[in-house]
Structure formats: C-alpha cells, structure tokens
C-alpha atoms as a PDB file:
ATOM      1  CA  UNK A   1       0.000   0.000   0.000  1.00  0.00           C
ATOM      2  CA  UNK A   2       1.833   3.672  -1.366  1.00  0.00           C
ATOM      3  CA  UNK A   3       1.693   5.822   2.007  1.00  0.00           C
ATOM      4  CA  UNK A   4      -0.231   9.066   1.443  1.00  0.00           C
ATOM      5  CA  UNK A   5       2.043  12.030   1.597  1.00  0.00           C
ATOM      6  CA  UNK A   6       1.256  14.660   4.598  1.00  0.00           C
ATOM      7  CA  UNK A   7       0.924  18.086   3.203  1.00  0.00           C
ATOM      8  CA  UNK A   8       1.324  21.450   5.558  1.00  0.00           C
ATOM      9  CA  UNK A   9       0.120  24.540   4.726  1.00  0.00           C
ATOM     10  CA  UNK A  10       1.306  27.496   6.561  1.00  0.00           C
ATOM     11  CA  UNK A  11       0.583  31.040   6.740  1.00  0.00           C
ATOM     12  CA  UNK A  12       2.947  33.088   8.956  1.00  0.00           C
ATOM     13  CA  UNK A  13       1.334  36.164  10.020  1.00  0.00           C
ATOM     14  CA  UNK A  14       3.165  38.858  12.370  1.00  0.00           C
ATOM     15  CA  UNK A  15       1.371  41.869  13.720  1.00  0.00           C
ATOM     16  CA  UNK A  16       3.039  45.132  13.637  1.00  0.00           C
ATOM     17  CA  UNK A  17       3.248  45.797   9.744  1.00  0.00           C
ATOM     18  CA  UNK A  18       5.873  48.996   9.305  1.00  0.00           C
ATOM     19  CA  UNK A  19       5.221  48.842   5.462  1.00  0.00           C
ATOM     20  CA  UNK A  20       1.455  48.780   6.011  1.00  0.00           C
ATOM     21  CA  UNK A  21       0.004  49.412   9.129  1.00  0.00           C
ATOM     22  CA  UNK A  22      -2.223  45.920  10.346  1.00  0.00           C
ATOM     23  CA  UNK A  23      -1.441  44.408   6.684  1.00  0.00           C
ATOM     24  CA  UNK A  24      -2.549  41.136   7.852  1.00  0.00           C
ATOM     25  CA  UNK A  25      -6.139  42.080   8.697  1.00  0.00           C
ATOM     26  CA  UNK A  26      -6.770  44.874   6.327  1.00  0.00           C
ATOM     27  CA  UNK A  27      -9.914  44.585   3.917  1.00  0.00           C
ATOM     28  CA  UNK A  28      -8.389  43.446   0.413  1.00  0.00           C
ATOM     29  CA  UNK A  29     -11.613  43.105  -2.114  1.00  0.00           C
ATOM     30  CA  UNK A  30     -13.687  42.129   0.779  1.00  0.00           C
ATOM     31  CA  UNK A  31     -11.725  40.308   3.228  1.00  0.00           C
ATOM     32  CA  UNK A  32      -8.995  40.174   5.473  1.00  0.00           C
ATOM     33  CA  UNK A  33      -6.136  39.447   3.548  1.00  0.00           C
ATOM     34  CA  UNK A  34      -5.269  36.977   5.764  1.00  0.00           C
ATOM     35  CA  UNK A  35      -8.540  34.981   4.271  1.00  0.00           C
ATOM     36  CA  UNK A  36      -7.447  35.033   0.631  1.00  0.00           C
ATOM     37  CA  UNK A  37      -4.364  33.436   1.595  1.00  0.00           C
ATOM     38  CA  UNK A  38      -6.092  30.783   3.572  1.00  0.00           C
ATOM     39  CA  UNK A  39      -9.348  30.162   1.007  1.00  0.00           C
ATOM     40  CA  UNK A  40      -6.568  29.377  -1.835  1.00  0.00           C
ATOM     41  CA  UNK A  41      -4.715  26.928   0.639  1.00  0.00           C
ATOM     42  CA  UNK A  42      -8.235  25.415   1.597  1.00  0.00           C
ATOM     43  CA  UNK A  43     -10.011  25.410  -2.066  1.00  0.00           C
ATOM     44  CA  UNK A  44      -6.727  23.557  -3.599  1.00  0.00           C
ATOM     45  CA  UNK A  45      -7.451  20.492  -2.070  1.00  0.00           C
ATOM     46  CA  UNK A  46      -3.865  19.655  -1.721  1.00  0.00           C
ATOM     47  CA  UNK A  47      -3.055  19.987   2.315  1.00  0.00           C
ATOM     48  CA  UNK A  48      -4.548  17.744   4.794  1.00  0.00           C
ATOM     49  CA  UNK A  49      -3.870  21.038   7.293  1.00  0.00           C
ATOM     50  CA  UNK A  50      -3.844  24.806   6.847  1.00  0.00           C
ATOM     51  CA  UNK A  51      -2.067  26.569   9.795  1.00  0.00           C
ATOM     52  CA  UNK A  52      -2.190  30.377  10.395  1.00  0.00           C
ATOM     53  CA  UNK A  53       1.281  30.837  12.794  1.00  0.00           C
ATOM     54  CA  UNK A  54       1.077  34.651  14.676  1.00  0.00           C
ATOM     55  CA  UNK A  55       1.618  36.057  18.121  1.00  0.00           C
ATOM     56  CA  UNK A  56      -1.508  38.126  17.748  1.00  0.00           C
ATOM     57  CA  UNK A  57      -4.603  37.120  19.296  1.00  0.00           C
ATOM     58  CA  UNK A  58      -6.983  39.460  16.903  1.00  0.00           C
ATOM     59  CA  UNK A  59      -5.192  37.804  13.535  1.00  0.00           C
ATOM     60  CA  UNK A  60      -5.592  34.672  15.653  1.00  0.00           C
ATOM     61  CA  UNK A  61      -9.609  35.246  15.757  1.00  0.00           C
ATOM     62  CA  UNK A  62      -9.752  36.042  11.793  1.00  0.00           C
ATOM     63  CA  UNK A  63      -7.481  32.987  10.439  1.00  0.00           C
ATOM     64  CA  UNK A  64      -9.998  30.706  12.716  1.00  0.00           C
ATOM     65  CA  UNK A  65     -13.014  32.284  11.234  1.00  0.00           C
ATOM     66  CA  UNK A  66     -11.861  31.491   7.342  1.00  0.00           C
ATOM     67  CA  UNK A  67     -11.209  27.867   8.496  1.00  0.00           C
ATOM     68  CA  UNK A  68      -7.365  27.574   9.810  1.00  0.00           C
ATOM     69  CA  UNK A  69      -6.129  26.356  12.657  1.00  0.00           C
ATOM     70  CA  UNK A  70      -4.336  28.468  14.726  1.00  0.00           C
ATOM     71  CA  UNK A  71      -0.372  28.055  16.321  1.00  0.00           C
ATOM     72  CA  UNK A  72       1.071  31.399  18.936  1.00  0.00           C
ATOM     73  CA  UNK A  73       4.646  31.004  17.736  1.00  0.00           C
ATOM     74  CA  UNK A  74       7.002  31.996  20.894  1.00  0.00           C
ATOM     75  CA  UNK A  75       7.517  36.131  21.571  1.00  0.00           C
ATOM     76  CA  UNK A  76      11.075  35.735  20.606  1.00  0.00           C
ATOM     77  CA  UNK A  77       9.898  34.834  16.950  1.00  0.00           C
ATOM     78  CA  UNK A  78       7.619  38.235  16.645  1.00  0.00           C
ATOM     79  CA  UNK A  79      10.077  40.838  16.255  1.00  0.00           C
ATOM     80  CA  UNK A  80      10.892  42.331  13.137  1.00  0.00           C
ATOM     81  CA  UNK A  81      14.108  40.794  13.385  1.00  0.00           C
ATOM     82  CA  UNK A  82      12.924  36.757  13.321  1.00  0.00           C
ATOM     83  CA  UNK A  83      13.869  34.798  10.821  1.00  0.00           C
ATOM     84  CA  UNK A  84      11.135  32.960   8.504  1.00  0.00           C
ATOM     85  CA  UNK A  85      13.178  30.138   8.780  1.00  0.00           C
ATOM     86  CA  UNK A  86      13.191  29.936  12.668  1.00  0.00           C
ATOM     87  CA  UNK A  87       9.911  30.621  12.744  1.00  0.00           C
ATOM     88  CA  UNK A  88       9.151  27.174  10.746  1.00  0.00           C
ATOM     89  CA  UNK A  89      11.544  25.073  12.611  1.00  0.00           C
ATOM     90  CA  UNK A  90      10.024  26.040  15.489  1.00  0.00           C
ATOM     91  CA  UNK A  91       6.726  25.292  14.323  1.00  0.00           C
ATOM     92  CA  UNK A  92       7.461  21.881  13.238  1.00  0.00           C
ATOM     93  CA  UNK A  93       9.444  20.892  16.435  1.00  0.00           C
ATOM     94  CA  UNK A  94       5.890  22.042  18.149  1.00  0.00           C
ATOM     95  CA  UNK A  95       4.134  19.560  15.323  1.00  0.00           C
ATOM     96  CA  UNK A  96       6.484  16.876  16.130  1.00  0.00           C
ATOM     97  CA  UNK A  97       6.650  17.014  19.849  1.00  0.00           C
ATOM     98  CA  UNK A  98       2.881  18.168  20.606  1.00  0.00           C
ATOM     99  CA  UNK A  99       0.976  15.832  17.992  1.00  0.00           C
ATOM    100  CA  UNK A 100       3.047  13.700  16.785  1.00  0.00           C
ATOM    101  CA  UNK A 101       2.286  15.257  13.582  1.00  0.00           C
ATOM    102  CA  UNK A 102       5.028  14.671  10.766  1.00  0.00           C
ATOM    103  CA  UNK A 103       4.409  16.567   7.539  1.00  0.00           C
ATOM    104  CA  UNK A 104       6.163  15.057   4.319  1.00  0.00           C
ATOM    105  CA  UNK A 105       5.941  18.681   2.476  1.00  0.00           C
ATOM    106  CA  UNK A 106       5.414  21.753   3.405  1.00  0.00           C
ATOM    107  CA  UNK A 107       4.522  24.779   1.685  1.00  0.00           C
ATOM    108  CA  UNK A 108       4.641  28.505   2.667  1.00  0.00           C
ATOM    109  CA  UNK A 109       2.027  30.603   1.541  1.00  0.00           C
ATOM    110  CA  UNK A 110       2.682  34.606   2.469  1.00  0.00           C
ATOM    111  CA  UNK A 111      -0.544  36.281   3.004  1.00  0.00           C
ATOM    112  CA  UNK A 112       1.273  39.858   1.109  1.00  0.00           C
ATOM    113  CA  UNK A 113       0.289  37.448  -2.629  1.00  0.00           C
ATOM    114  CA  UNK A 114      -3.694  38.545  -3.208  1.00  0.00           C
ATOM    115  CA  UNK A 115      -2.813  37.797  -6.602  1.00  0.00           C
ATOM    116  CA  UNK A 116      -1.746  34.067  -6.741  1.00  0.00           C
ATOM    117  CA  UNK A 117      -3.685  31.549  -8.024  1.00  0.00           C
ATOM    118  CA  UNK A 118      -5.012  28.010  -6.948  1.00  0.00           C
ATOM    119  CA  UNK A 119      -3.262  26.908 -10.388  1.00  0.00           C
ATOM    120  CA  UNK A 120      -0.080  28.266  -8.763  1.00  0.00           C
ATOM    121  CA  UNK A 121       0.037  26.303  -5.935  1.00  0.00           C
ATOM    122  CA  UNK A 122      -0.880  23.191  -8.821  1.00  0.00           C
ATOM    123  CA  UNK A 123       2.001  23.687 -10.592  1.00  0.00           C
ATOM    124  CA  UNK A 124       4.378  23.416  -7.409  1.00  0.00           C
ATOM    125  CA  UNK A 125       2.107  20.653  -6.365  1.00  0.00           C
ATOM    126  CA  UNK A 126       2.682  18.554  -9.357  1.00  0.00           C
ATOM    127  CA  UNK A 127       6.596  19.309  -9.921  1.00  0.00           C
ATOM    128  CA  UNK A 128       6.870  17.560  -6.216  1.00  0.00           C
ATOM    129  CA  UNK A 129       5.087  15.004  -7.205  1.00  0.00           C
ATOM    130  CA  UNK A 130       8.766  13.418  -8.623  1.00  0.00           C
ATOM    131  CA  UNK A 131      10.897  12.307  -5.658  1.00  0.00           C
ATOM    132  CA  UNK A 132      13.787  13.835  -6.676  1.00  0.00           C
ATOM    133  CA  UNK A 133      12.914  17.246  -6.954  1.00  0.00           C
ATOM    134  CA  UNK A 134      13.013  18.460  -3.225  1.00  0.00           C
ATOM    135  CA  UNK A 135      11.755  22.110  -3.169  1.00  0.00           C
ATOM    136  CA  UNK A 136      10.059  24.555  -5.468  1.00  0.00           C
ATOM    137  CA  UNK A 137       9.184  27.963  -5.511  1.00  0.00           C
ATOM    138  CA  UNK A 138       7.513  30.668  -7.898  1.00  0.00           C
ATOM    139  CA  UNK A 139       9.367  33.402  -9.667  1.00  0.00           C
ATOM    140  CA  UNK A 140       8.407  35.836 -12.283  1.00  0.00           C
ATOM    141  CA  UNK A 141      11.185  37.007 -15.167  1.00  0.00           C
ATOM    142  CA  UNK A 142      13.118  40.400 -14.524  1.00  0.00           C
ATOM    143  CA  UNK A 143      15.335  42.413 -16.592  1.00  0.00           C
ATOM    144  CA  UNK A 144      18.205  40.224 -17.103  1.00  0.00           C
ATOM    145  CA  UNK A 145      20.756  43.129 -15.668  1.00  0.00           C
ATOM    146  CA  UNK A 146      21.170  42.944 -11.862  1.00  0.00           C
ATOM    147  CA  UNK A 147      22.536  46.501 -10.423  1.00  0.00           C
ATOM    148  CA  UNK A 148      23.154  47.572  -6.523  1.00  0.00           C
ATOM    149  CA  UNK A 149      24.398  50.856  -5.154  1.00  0.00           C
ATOM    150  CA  UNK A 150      27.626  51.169  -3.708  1.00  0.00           C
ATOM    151  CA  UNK A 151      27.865  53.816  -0.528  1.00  0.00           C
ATOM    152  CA  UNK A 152      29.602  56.449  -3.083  1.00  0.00           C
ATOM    153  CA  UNK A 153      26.213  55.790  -4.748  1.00  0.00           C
ATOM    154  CA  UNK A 154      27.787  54.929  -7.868  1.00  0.00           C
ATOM    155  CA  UNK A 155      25.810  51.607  -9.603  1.00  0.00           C
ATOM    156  CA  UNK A 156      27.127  48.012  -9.465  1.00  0.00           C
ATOM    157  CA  UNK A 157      26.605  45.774 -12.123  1.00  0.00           C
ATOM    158  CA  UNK A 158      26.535  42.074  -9.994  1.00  0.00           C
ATOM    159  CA  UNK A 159      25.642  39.662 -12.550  1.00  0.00           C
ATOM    160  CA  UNK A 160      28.858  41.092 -14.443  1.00  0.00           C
ATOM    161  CA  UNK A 161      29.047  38.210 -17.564  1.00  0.00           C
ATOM    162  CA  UNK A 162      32.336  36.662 -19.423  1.00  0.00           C
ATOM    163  CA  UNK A 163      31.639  39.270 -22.562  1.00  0.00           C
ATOM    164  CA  UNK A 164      29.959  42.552 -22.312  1.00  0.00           C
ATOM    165  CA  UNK A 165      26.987  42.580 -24.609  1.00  0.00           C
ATOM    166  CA  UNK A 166      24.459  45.268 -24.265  1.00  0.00           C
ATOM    167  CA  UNK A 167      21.955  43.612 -26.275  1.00  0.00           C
ATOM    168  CA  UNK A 168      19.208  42.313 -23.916  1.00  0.00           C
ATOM    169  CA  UNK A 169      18.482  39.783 -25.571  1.00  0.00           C
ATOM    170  CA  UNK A 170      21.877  38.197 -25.864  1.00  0.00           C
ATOM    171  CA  UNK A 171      21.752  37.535 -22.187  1.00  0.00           C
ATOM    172  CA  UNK A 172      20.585  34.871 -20.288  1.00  0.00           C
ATOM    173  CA  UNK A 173      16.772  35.844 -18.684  1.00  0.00           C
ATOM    174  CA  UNK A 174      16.903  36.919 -15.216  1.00  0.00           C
ATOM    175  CA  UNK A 175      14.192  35.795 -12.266  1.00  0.00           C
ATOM    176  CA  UNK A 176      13.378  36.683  -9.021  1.00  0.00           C
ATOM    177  CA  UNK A 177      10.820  35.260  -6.271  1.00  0.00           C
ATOM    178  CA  UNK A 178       7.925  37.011  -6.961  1.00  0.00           C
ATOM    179  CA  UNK A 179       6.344  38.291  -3.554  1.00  0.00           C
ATOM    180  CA  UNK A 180       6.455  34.598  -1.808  1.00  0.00           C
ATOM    181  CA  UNK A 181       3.642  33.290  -3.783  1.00  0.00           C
ATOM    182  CA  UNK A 182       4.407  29.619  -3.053  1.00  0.00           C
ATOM    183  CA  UNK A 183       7.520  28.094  -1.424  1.00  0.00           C
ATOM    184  CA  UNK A 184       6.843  24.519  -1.352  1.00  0.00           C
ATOM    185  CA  UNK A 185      10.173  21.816   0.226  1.00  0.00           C
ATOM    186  CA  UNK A 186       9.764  18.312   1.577  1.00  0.00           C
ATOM    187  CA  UNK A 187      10.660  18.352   5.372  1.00  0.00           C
ATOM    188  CA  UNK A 188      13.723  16.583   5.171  1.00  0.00           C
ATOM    189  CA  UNK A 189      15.066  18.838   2.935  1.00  0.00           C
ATOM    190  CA  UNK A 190      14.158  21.771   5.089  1.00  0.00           C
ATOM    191  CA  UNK A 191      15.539  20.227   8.584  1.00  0.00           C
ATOM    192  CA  UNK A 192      18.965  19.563   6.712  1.00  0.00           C
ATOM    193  CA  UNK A 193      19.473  22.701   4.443  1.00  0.00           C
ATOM    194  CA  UNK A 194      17.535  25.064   6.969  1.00  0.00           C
ATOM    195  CA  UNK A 195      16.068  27.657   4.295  1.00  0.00           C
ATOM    196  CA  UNK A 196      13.180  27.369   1.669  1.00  0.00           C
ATOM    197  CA  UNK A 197      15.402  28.256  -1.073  1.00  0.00           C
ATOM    198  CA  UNK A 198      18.831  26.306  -2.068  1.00  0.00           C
ATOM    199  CA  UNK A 199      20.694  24.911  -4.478  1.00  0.00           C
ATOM    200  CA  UNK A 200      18.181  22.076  -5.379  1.00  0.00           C
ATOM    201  CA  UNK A 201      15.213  24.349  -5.538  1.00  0.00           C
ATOM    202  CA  UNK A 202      13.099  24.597  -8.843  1.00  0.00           C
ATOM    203  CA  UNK A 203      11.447  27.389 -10.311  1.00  0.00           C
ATOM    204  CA  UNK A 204       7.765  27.926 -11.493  1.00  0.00           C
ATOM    205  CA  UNK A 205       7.498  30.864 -13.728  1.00  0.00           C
ATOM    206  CA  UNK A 206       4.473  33.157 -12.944  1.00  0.00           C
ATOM    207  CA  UNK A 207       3.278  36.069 -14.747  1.00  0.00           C
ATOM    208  CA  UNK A 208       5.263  39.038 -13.771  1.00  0.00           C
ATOM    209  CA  UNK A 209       1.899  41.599 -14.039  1.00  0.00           C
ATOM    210  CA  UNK A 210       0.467  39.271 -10.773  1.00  0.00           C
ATOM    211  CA  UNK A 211       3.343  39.152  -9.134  1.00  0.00           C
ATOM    212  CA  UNK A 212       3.025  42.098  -6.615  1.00  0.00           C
ATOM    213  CA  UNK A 213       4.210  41.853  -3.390  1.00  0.00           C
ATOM    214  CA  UNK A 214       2.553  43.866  -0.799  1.00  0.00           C
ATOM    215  CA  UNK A 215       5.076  45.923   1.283  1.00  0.00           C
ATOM    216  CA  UNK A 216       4.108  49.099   0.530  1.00  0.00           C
ATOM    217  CA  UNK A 217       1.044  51.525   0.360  1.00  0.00           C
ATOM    218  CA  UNK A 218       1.596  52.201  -3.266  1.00  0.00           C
ATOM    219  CA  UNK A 219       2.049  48.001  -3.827  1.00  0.00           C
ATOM    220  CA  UNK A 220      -1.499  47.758  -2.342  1.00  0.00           C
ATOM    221  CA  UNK A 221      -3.306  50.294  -4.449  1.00  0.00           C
ATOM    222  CA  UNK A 222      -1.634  48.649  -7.869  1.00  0.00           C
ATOM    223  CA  UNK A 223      -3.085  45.030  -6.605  1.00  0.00           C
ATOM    224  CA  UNK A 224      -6.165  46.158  -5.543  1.00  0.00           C
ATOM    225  CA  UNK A 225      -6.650  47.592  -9.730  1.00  0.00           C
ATOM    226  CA  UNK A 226      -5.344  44.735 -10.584  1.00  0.00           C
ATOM    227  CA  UNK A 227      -7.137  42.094  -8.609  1.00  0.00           C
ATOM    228  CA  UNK A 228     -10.217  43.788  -9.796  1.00  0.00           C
ATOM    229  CA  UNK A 229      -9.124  44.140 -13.702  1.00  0.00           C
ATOM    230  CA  UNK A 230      -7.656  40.305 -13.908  1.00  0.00           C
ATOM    231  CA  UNK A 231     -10.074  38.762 -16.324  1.00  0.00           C
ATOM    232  CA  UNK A 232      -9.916  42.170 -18.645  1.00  0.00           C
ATOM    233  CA  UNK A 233      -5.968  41.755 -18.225  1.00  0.00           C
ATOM    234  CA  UNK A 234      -6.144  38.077 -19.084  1.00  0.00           C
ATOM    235  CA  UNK A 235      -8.296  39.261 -22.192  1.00  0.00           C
ATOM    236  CA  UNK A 236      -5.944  41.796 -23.325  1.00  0.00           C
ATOM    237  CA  UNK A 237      -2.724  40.386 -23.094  1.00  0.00           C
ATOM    238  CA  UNK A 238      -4.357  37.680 -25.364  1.00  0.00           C
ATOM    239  CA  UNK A 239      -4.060  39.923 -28.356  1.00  0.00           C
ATOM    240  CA  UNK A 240       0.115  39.774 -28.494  1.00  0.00           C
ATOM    241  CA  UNK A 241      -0.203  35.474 -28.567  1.00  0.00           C
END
C-alpha cells in the first residue's frame, strides 16, 4: 500500500506591519487578507492542514473564522528581526513534539500574494510530485541586468558576464521570487538545508503583471486595480499570442 504524503500549509502572520500598518487584517476586495491566503490553501485540495502561525490574538480570531487552525509562535519569533526560517523550525518541532504530527511537504504561503492563483500552488504541487525534486518555488522574469548601489552611490553591475553585450536579448533571462507566492520543500530537505530556497530548488514561472508583493502603500493600491481588472488583463494580453 503507497503511504499518502502529509501536506502542511502554513501562513505566517506577524502583527506590527511597518510597510502597512495591520497588513494582515486589512480589507483586500472584501476580506482580510489573511482569508485570501487561507481560502486558496483550503479550495486547492492539496493539504490535509492549513495553519495560520502569529503572536496576535486578533489575527488569531480572523485565520480561525476562514477555516485555519491556529499556532502562537514563541515572543522571541515576533520581532521584526525573526527569521522565517526559525519561525518554521520552530513550528514543526511544536508539530512533532505536541501531535506527533510529521508533515512530508510543506509549503509557505505569504498572506502579502492577493494575486496568486489556486493553479499556482498546482504547478508546485505537481513538480513535487517526482521524488527527486526536493523544493520549489515561484518566480516571475526580470530584466536580465542585476545593479546595486555602492555607498559612493555609484551603480554596481553584480551579474557582471564573461563578454559585455548590451543587447538584452543576448543575455541569459533573469528571475526573481515574486512576492512569496508559493515556497513549497519536503521536510527533510528543510531540517537539513535550513532555508526554503537552495541549491536544489526549482522554479515555477508566474506572470510578472500578478506578481506584486505587498510591502508598501503604493504596492497595495496597484493590486487592488489589478485584482479587480484580472479577467480584462487576461483578455488583453491575449491579443500579443
């Protein structure tokens, strides 16, 4: 008999927003935004458990009302300064020790993504299905030219290549994780390497025009237009196939 695989959803979900004040909770299109997050993990019919991790007793009362169960990570993984990735271990040492509860995947869905899709979270779902891929995530194409500023201010091209070409299209295509819309890594994987993202990871390209992460007040307004536009923007970009 072929053991059915455990699948984890979780939501981590802070208070104390700088970006956005009460990001979590604010009304996106209707609802929490906290809820879309947690409908899309629920409606996908791919996790066996949807968990909403906070500190915060009112983000607490919301996840529980849109159907998640609820986990109070520990105060000294609330501050701005916590790392995602002790925020899961901790989580599944809780799991583990508390339940015996032993997910084979698990997959991070950040409540900032209004504008992923179920089909998203599909096409992580079925890359996993082989063995030997270990972790996914989504990413949306960028210019292919990477620059940061040094502290004279002066730009730093970090993705310098062999020979200088400035043709675009002569270089390779660049990506970038596109506002957290899925991270998705068999446990193992994540109790040896520690992080979502590593070497083995695999990429699922997503349309860059949804993938808007919401960190600040002028990211919100653009998602809310385009979260209410997406089947005229589907329609449109139709015409350059």
């Amino acid at each position: 008999m072929i053991k059915k695989e455990k699948n984890l959803a979780v939501i981590c979900a802070r208070a104390g927003s700088k970006g956005i004040p009460n990001k979590n909770i604010r009304i996106f299109h209707g609802k929490p935004l906290i809820a879309h997050a947690i409908l899309q993990a629920k409606r996908s019919g791919f996790f066996d458990r949807v968990i909403v991790d906070t500190e915060n007793p009112e983000i607490a009362k919301i996840a529980k009302k849109f159907g998640a169960e609820i986990s109070f990570r520990p105060a000294s993984l609330a501050s701005d300064t916590a790392q995602i990735n002790d925020v899961f271990l901790s989580l599944i040492r809780k799991l583990r020790d508390e339940e015996n509860y032993h997910p084979d995947v698990i997959t991070l869905l950040q409540p900032p993504s209004p504008l992923r899709e179920i089909e998203d979270i599909k096409k992580c779902y079925e890359l996993m299905k082989n063995p030997k891929i270990k972790s996914v995530c989504t990413v949306c194409e960028t210019h292919p030219r990477f620059y940061q500023i040094s502290k004279k201010g002066k730009l730093v091209l970090i993705n310098q290549p062999k020979k200088e070409n400035a043709n675009r299209q002569a270089w390779p295509k660049g990506y970038i994780l596109n506002g957290c819309m899925v991270y998705m890594i068999r446990t193992e994987e994540f109790l040896k390497t520690k992080k979502f993202v590593n070497e083995n990871t695999h990429g699922v390209i997503c349309p860059r025009w949804r993938s808007i992460d919401l960190d600040h007040p002028e990211d919100w307004i653009m998602a809310e237009l385009v979260y209410a536009n997406k089947k005229k923007i589907e329609q449109k970009l139709k015409r350059f196939e």
